[in-house]
C-alpha atoms as a PDB file:
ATOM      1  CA  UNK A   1    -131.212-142.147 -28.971  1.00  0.00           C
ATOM      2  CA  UNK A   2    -134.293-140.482 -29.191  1.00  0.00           C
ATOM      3  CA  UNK A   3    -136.960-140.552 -31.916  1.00  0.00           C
ATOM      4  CA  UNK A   4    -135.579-137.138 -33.836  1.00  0.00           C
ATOM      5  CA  UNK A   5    -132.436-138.138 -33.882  1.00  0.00           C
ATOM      6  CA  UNK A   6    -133.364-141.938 -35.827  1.00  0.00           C
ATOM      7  CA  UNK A   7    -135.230-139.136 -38.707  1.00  0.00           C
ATOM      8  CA  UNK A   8    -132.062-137.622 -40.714  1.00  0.00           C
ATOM      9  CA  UNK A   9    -132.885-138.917 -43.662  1.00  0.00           C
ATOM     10  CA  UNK A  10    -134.717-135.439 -45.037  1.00  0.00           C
ATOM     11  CA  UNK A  11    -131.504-133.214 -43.469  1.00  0.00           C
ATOM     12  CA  UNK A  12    -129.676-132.039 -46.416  1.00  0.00           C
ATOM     13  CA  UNK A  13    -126.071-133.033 -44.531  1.00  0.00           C
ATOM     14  CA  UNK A  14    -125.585-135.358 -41.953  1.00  0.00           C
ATOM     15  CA  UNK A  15    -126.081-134.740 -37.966  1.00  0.00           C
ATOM     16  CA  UNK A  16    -122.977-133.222 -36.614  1.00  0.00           C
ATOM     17  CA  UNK A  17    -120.162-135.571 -34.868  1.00  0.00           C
ATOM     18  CA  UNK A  18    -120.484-133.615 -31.702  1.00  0.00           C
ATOM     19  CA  UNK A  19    -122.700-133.162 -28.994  1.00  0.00           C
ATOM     20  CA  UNK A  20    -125.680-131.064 -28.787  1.00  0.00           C
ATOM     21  CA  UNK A  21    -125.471-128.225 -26.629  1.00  0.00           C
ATOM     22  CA  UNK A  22    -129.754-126.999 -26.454  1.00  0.00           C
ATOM     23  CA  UNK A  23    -132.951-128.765 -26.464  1.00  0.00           C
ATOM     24  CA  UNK A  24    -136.148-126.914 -26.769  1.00  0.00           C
ATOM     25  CA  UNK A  25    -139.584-126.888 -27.486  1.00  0.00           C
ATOM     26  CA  UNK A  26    -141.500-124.890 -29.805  1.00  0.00           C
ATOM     27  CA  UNK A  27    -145.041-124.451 -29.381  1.00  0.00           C
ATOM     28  CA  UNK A  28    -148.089-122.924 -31.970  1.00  0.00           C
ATOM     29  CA  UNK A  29    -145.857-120.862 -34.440  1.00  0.00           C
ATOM     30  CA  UNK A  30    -146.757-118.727 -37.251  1.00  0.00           C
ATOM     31  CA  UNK A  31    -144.685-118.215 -40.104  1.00  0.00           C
ATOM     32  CA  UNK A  32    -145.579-115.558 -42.048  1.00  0.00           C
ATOM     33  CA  UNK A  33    -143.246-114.217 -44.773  1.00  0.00           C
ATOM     34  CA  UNK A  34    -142.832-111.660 -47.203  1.00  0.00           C
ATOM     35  CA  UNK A  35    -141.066-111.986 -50.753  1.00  0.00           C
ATOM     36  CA  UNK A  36    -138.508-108.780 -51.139  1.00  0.00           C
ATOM     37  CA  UNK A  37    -135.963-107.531 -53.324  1.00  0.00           C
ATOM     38  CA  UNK A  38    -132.236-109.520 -53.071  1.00  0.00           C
ATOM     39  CA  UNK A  39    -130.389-106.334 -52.898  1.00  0.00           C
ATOM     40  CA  UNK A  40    -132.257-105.004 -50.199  1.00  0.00           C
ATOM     41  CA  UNK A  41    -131.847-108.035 -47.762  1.00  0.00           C
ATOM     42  CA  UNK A  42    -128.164-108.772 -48.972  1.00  0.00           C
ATOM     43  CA  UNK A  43    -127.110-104.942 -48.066  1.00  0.00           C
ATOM     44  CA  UNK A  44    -127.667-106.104 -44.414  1.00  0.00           C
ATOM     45  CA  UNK A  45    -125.699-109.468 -44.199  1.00  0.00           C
ATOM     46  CA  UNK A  46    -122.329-109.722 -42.894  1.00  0.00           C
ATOM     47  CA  UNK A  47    -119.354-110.338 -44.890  1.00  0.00           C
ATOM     48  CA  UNK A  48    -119.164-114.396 -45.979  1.00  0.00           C
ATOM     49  CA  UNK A  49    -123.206-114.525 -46.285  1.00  0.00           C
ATOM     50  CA  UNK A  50    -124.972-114.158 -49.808  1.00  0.00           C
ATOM     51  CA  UNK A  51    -129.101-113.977 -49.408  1.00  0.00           C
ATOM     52  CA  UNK A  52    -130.404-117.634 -50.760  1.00  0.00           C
ATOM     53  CA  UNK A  53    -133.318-116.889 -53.220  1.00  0.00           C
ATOM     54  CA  UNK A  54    -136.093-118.834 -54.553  1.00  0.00           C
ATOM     55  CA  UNK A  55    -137.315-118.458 -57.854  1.00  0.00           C
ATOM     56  CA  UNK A  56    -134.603-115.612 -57.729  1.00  0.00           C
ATOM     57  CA  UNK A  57    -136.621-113.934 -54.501  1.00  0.00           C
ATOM     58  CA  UNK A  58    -135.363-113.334 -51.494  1.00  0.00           C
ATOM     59  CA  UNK A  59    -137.729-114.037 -48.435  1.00  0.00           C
ATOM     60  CA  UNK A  60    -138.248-112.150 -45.215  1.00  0.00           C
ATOM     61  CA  UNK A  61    -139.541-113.992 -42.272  1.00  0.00           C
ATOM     62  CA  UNK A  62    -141.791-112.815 -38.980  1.00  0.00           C
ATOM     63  CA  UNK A  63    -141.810-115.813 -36.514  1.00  0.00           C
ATOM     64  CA  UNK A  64    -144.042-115.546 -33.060  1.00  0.00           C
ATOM     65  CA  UNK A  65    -144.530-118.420 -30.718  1.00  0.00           C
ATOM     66  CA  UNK A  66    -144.260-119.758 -27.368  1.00  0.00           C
ATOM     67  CA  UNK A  67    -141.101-122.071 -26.250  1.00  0.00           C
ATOM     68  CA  UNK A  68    -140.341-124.533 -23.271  1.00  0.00           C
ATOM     69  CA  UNK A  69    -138.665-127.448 -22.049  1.00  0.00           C
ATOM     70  CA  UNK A  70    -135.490-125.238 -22.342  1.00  0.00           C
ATOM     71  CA  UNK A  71    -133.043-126.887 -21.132  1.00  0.00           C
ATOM     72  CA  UNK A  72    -128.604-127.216 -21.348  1.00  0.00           C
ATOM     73  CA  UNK A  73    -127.147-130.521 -21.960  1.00  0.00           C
ATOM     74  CA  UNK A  74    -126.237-132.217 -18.639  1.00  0.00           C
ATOM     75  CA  UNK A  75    -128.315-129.712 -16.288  1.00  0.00           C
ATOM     76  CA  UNK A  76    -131.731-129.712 -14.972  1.00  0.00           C
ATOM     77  CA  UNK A  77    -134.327-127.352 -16.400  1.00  0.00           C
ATOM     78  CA  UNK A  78    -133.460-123.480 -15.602  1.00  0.00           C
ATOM     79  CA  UNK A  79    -136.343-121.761 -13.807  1.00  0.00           C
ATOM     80  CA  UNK A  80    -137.491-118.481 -15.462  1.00  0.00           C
ATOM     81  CA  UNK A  81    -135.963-119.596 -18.811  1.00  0.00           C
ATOM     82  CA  UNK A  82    -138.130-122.811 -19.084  1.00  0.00           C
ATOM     83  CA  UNK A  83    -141.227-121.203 -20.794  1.00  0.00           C
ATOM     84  CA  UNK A  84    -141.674-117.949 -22.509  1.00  0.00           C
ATOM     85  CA  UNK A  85    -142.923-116.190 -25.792  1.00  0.00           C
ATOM     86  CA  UNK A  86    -140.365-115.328 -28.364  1.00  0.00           C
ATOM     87  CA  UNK A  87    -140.859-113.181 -31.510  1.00  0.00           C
ATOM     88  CA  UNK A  88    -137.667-113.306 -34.828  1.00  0.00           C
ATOM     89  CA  UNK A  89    -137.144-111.602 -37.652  1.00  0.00           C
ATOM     90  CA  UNK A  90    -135.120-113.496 -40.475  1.00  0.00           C
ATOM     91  CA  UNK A  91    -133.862-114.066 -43.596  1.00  0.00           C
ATOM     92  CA  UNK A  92    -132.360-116.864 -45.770  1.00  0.00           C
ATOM     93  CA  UNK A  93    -128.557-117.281 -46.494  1.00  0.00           C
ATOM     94  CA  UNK A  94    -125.944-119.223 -47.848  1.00  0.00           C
ATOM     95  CA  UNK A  95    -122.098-119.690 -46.602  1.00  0.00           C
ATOM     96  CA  UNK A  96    -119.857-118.107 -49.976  1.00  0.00           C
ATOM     97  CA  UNK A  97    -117.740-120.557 -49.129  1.00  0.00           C
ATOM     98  CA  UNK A  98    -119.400-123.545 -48.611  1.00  0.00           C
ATOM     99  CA  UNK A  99    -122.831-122.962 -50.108  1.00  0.00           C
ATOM    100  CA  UNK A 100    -124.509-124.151 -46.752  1.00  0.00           C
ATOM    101  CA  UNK A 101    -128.145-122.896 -46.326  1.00  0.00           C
ATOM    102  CA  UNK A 102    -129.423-121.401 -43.240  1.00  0.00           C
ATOM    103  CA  UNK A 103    -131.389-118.610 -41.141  1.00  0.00           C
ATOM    104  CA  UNK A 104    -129.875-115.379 -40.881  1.00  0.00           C
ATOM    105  CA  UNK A 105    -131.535-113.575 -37.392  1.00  0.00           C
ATOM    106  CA  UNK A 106    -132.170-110.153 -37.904  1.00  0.00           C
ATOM    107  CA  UNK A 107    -133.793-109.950 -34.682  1.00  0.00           C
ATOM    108  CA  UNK A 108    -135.263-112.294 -31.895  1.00  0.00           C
ATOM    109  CA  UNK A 109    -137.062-110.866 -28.657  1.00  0.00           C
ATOM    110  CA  UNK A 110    -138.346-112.959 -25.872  1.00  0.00           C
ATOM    111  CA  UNK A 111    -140.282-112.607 -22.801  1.00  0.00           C
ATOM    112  CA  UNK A 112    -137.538-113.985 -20.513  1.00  0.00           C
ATOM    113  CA  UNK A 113    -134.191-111.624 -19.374  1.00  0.00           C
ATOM    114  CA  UNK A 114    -132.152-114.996 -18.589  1.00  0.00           C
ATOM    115  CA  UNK A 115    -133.176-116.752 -21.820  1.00  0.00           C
ATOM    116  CA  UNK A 116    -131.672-113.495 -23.619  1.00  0.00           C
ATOM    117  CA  UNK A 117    -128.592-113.404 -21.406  1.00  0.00           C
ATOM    118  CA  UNK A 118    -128.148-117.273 -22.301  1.00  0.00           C
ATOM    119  CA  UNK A 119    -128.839-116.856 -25.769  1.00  0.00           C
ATOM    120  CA  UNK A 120    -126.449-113.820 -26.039  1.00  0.00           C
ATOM    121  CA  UNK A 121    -123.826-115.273 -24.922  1.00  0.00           C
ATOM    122  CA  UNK A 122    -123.887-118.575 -26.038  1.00  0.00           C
ATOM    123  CA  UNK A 123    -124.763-118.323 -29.629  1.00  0.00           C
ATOM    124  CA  UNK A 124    -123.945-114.919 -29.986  1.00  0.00           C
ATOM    125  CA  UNK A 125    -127.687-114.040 -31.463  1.00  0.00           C
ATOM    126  CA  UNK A 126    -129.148-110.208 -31.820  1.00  0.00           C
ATOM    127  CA  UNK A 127    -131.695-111.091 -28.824  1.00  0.00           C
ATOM    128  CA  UNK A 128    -133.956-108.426 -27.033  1.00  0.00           C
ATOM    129  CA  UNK A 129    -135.673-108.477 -24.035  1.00  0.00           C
ATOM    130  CA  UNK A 130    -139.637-107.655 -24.679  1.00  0.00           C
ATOM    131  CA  UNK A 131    -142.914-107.901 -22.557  1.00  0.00           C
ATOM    132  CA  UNK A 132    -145.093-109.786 -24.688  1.00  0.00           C
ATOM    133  CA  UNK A 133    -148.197-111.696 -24.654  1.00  0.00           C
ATOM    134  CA  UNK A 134    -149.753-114.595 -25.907  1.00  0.00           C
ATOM    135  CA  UNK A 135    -153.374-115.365 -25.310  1.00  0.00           C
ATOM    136  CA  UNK A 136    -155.147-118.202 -26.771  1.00  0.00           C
ATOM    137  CA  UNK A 137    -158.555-117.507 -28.337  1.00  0.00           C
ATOM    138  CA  UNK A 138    -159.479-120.872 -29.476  1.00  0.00           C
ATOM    139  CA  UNK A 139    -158.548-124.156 -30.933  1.00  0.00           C
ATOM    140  CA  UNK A 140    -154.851-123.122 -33.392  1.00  0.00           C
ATOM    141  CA  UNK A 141    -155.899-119.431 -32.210  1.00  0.00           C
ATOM    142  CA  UNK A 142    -154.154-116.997 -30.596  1.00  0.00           C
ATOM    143  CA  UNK A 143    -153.573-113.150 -29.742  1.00  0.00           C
ATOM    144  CA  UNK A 144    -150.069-112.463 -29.886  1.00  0.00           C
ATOM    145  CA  UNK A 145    -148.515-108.950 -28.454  1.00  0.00           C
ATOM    146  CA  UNK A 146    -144.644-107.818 -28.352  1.00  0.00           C
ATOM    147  CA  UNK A 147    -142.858-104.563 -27.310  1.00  0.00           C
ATOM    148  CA  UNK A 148    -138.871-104.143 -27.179  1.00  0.00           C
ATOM    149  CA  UNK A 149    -138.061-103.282 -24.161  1.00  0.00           C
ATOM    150  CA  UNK A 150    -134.860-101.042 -22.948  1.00  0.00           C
ATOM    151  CA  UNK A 151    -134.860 -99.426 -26.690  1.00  0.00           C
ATOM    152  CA  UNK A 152    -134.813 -96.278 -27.940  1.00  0.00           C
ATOM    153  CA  UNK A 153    -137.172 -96.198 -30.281  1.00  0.00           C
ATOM    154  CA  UNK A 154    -140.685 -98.304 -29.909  1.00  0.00           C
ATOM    155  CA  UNK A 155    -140.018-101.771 -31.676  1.00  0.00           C
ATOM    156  CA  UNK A 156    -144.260-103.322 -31.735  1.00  0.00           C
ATOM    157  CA  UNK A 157    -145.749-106.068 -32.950  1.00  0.00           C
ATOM    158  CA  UNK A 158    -149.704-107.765 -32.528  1.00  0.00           C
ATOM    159  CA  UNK A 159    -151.099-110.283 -34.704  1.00  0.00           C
ATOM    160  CA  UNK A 160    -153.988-112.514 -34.152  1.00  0.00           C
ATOM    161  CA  UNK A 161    -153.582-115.915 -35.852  1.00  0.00           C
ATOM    162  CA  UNK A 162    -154.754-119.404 -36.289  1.00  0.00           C
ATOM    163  CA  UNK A 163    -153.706-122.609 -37.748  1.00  0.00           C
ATOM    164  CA  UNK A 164    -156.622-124.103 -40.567  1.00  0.00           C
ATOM    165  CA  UNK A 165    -155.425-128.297 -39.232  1.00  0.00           C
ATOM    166  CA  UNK A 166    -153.428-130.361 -41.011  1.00  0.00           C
ATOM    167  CA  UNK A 167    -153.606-131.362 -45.037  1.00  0.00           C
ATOM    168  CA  UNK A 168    -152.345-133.615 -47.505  1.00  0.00           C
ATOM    169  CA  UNK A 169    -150.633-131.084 -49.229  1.00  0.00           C
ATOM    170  CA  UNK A 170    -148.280-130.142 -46.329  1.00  0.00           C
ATOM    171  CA  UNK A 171    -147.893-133.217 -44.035  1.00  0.00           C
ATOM    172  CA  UNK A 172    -144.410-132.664 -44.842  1.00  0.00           C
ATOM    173  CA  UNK A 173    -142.813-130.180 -47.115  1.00  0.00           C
ATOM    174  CA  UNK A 174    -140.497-132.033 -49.739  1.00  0.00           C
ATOM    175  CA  UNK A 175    -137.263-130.087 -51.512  1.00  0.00           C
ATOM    176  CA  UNK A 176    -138.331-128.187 -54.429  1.00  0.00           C
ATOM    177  CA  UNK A 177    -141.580-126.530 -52.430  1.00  0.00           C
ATOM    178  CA  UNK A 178    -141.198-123.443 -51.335  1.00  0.00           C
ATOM    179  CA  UNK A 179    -142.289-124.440 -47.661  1.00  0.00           C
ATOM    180  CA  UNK A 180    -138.857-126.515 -47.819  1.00  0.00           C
ATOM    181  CA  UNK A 181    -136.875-123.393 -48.880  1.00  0.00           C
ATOM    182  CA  UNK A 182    -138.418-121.552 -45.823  1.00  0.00           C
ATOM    183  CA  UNK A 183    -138.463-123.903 -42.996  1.00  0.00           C
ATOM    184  CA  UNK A 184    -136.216-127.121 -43.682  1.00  0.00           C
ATOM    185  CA  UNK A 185    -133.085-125.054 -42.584  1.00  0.00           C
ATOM    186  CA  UNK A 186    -130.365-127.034 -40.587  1.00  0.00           C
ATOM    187  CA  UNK A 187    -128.079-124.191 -39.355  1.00  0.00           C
ATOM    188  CA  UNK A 188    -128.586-120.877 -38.321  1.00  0.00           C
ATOM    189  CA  UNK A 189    -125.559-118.252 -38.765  1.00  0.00           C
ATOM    190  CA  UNK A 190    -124.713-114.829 -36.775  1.00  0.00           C
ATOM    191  CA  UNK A 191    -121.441-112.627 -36.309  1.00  0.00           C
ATOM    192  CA  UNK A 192    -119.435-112.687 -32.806  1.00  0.00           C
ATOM    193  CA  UNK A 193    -118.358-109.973 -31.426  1.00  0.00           C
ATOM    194  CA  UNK A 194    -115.189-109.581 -33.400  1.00  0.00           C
ATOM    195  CA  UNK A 195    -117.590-109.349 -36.256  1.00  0.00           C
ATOM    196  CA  UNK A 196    -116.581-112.940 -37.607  1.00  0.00           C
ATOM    197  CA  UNK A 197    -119.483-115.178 -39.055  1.00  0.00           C
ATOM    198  CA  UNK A 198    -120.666-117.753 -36.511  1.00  0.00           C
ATOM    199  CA  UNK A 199    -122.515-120.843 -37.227  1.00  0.00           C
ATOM    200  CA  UNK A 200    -124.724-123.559 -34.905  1.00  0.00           C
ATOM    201  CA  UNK A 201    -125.824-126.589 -36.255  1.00  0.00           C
ATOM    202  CA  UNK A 202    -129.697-127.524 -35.540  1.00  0.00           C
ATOM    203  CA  UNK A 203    -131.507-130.720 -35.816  1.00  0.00           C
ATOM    204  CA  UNK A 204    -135.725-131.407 -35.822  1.00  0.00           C
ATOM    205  CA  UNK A 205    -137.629-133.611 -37.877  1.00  0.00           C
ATOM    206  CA  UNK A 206    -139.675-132.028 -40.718  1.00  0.00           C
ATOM    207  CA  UNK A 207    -142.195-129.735 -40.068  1.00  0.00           C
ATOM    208  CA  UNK A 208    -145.377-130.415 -39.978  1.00  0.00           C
ATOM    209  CA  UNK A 209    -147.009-126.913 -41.607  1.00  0.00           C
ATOM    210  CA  UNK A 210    -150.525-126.084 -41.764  1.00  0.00           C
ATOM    211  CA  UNK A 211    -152.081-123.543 -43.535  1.00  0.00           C
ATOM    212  CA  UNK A 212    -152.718-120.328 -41.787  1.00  0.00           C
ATOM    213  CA  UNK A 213    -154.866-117.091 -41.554  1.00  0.00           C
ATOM    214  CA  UNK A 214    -153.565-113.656 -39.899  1.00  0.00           C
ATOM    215  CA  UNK A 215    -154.430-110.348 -39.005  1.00  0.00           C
ATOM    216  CA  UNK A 216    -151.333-107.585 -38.613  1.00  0.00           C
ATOM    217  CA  UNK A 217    -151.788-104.700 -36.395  1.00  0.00           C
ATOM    218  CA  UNK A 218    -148.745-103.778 -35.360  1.00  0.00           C
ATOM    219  CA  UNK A 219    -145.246-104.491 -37.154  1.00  0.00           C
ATOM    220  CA  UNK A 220    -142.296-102.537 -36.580  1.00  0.00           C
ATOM    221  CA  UNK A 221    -139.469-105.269 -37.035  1.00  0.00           C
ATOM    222  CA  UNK A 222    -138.873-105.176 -40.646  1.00  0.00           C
ATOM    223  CA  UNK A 223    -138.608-101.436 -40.121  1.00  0.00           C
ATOM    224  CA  UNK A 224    -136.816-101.235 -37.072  1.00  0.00           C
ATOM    225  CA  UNK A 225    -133.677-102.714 -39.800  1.00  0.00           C
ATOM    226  CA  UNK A 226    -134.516-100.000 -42.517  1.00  0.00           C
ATOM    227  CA  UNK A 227    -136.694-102.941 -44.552  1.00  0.00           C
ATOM    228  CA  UNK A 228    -140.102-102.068 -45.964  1.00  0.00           C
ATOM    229  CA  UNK A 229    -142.705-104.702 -46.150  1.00  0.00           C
ATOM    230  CA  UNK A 230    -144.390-104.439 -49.657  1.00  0.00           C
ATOM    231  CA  UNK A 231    -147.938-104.410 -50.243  1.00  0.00           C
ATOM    232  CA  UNK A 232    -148.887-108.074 -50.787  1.00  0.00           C
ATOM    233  CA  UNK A 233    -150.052-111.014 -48.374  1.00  0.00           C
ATOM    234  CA  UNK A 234    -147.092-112.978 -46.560  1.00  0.00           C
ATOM    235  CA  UNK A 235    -147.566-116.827 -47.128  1.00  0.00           C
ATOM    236  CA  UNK A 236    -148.472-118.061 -43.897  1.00  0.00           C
ATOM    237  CA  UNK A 237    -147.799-121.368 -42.276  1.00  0.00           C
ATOM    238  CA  UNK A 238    -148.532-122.926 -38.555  1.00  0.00           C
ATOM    239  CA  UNK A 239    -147.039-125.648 -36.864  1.00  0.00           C
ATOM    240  CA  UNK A 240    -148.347-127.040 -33.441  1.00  0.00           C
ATOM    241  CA  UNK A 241    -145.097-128.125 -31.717  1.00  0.00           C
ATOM    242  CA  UNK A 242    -141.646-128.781 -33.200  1.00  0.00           C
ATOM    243  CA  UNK A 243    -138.707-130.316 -30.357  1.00  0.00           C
ATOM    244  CA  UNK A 244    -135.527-128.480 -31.775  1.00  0.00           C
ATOM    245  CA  UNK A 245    -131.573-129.240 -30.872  1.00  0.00           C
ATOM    246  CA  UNK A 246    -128.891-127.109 -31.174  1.00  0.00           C
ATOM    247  CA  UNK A 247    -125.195-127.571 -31.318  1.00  0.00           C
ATOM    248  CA  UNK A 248    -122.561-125.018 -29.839  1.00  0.00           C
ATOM    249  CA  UNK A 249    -121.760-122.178 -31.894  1.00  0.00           C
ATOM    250  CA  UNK A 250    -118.381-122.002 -33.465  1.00  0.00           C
ATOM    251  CA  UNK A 251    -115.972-119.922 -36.044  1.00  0.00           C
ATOM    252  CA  UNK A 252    -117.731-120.749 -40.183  1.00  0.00           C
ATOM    253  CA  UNK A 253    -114.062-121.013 -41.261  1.00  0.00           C
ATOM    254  CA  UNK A 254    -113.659-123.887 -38.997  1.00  0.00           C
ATOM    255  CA  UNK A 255    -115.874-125.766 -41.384  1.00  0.00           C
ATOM    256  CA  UNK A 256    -113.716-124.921 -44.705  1.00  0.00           C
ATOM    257  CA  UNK A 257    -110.531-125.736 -42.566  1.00  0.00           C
ATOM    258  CA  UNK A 258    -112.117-129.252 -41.655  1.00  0.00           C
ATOM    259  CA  UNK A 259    -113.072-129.740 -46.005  1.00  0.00           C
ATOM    260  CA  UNK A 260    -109.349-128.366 -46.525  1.00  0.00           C
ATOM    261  CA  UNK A 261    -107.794-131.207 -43.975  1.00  0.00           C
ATOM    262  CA  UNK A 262    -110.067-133.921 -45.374  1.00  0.00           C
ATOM    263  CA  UNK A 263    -108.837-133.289 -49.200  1.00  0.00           C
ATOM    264  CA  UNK A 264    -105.128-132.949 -47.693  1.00  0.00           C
ATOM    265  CA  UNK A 265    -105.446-135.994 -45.410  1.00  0.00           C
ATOM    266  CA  UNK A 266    -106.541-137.994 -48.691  1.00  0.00           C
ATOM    267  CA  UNK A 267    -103.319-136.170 -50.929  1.00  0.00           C
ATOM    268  CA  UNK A 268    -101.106-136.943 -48.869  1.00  0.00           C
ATOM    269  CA  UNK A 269    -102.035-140.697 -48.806  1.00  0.00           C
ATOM    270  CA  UNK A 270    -101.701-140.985 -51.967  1.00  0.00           C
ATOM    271  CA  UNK A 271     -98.615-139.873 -52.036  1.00  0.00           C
ATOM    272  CA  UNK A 272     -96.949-143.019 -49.504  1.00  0.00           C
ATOM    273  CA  UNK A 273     -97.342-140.228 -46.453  1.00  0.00           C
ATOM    274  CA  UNK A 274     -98.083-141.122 -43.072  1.00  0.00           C
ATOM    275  CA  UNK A 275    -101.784-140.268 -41.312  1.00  0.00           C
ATOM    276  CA  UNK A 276    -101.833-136.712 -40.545  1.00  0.00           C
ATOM    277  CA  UNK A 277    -103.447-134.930 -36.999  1.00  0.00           C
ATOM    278  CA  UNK A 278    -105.713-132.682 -37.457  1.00  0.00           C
ATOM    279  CA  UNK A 279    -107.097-130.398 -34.580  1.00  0.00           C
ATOM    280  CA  UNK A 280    -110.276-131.735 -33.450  1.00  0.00           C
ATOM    281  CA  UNK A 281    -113.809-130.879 -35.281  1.00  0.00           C
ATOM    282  CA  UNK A 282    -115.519-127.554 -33.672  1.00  0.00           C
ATOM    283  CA  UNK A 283    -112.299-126.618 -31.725  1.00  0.00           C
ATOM    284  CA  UNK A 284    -111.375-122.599 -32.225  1.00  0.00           C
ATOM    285  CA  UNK A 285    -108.482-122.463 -34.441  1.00  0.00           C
ATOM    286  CA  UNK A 286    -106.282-119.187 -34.921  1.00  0.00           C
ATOM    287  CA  UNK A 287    -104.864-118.750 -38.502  1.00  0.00           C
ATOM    288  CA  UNK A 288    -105.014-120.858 -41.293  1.00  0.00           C
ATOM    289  CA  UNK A 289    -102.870-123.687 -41.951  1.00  0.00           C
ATOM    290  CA  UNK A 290    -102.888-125.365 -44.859  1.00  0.00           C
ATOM    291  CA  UNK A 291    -101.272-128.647 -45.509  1.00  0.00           C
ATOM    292  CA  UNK A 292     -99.692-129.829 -48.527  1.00  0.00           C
ATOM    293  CA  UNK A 293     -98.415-132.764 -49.776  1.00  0.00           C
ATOM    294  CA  UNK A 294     -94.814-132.439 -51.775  1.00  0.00           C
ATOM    295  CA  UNK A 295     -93.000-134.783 -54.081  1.00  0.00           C
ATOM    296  CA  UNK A 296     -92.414-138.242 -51.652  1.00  0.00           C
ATOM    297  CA  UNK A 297     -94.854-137.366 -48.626  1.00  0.00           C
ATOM    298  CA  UNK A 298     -92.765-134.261 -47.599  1.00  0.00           C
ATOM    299  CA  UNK A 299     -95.102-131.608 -45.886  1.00  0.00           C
ATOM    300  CA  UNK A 300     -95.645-127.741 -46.779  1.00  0.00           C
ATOM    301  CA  UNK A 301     -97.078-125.635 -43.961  1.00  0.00           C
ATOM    302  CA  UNK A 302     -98.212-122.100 -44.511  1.00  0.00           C
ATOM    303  CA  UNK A 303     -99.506-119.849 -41.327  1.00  0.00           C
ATOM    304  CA  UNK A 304    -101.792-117.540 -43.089  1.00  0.00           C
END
């Protein structure tokens, strides 16, 4: 087992029972966000997200940095999808269901076409394919370019930032902070192509923010989704390096079905009945079924 996965203590549920599908790195990011209006961001979330407020705000998020040591569980590293730049716009959301906290993607663009082929299909994200840049200009400095490529309309952004090195205050955001709100996110959560919510579980040990300084010159994303960007500083954070896993994306109803079996499991029990099978954790399930226990351990089944 490897170092981040002995940390779980700060994760607000435990790791996932599975395997993880992704390992990456990700290298000298900026976080710079913006506080906006609720209704705004929540008119652009699919059906079974609510936007997750703090303070009752809503946050939008701009996200450049440079990734590597890509790589697939069980396979060697993938040449041309190893190292690249990569650019997100996001949000913050919780599961109506559930109440599980995660990133909503509004965007992502990267550098590489086979990392956004990958990343399409796999997890189902809103990825673009971009040229971009990222030059360093000194120590925690860098020049950072991006422009969507194969779009209709330009989609640019350019920023020069630069970490300020590490301090006592954020060694390691703790809940309550707002740098906890924004970053200690466990889950991220998109829409297949069906248009049914989609969730993938992550996994990295807290981050280890900085405080940050940045100059905008270009920005298109927010307004590339109809969002306007109001007319106050973003709180900006930097992080040197952060290894991240990721767990296969599956169905969000899967996780109420598992809740609904575990509560079921324990009713019927109870009630003298034998131990029920339930389909396996993270397998696609079509329908609902939901499983009852009657008066002396006989079973109800509804298909819904």
């Amino acid at each position: 087992m490897t170092e981040q996965f002995k940390k779980t203590s700060h994760r607000p549920w435990p790791l996932p029972s599975g395997k993880w599908l992704m390992a990456q790195r990700w290298n000298d990011l900026l976080f710079a966000h913006w506080p906006m209006q609720a209704a705004a961001i929540q008119s652009l979330l699919p059906a079974g997200l609510e936007v997750d407020t703090y303070s009752g705000t809503a946050w939008l998020g701009i996200v450049p940095f440079w990734m590597d040591r890509v790589r697939l569980r069980w396979l060697p590293r993938i040449p041309g999808a190893n190292k690249f730049a990569e650019l997100n716009l996001r949000t913050y959301v919780r599961d109506v269901r559930t109440g599980t906290p995660g990133v909503y993607f509004f965007s992502l663009e990267a550098s590489s076409l086979l990392a956004v082929t990958v990343a399409r299909g796999a997890f189902q994200l809103p990825y673009h394919w971009a040229e971009m840049r990222m030059v360093p200009r000194g120590e925690r400095e860098f020049e950072f370019y991006s422009s969507r490529l194969l779009s209709r309309k330009a989609v640019r952004f350019s920023a020069r930032y630069r970490g300020l090195g590490p301090s006592h205050k954020l060694v390691q955001s703790r809940p309550g902070t707002i740098e906890y709100f924004l970053t200690e996110r466990y889950c991220l959560f998109t829409r297949d192509p069906l248009g049914r919510l989609v969730r993938a579980n992550i996994h990295h040990v807290p981050w280890p923010l900085e405080d940050a300084e940045a100059e905008f010159n270009e920005n298109d994303l927010a307004g590339a989704m109809g969002l306007r960007l109001p007319d106050t500083e973003p709180l900006l954070h930097y992080c040197r390096h952060m290894v991240v896993y990721v767990w296969s994306a599956e169905l969000a109803e899967v996780e109420v079905l598992q809740r609904e079996h575990v509560v079921a499991t324990a009713q019927y029990r109870r009630e003298g009945g034998r131990t029920l099978q339930f389909p396996e954790p993270g397998l696609p399930i079509i329908g609902k079924m939901r499983v009852l226990a009657g008066a002396g351990g006989t079973l109800r089944g509804q298909d819904e």
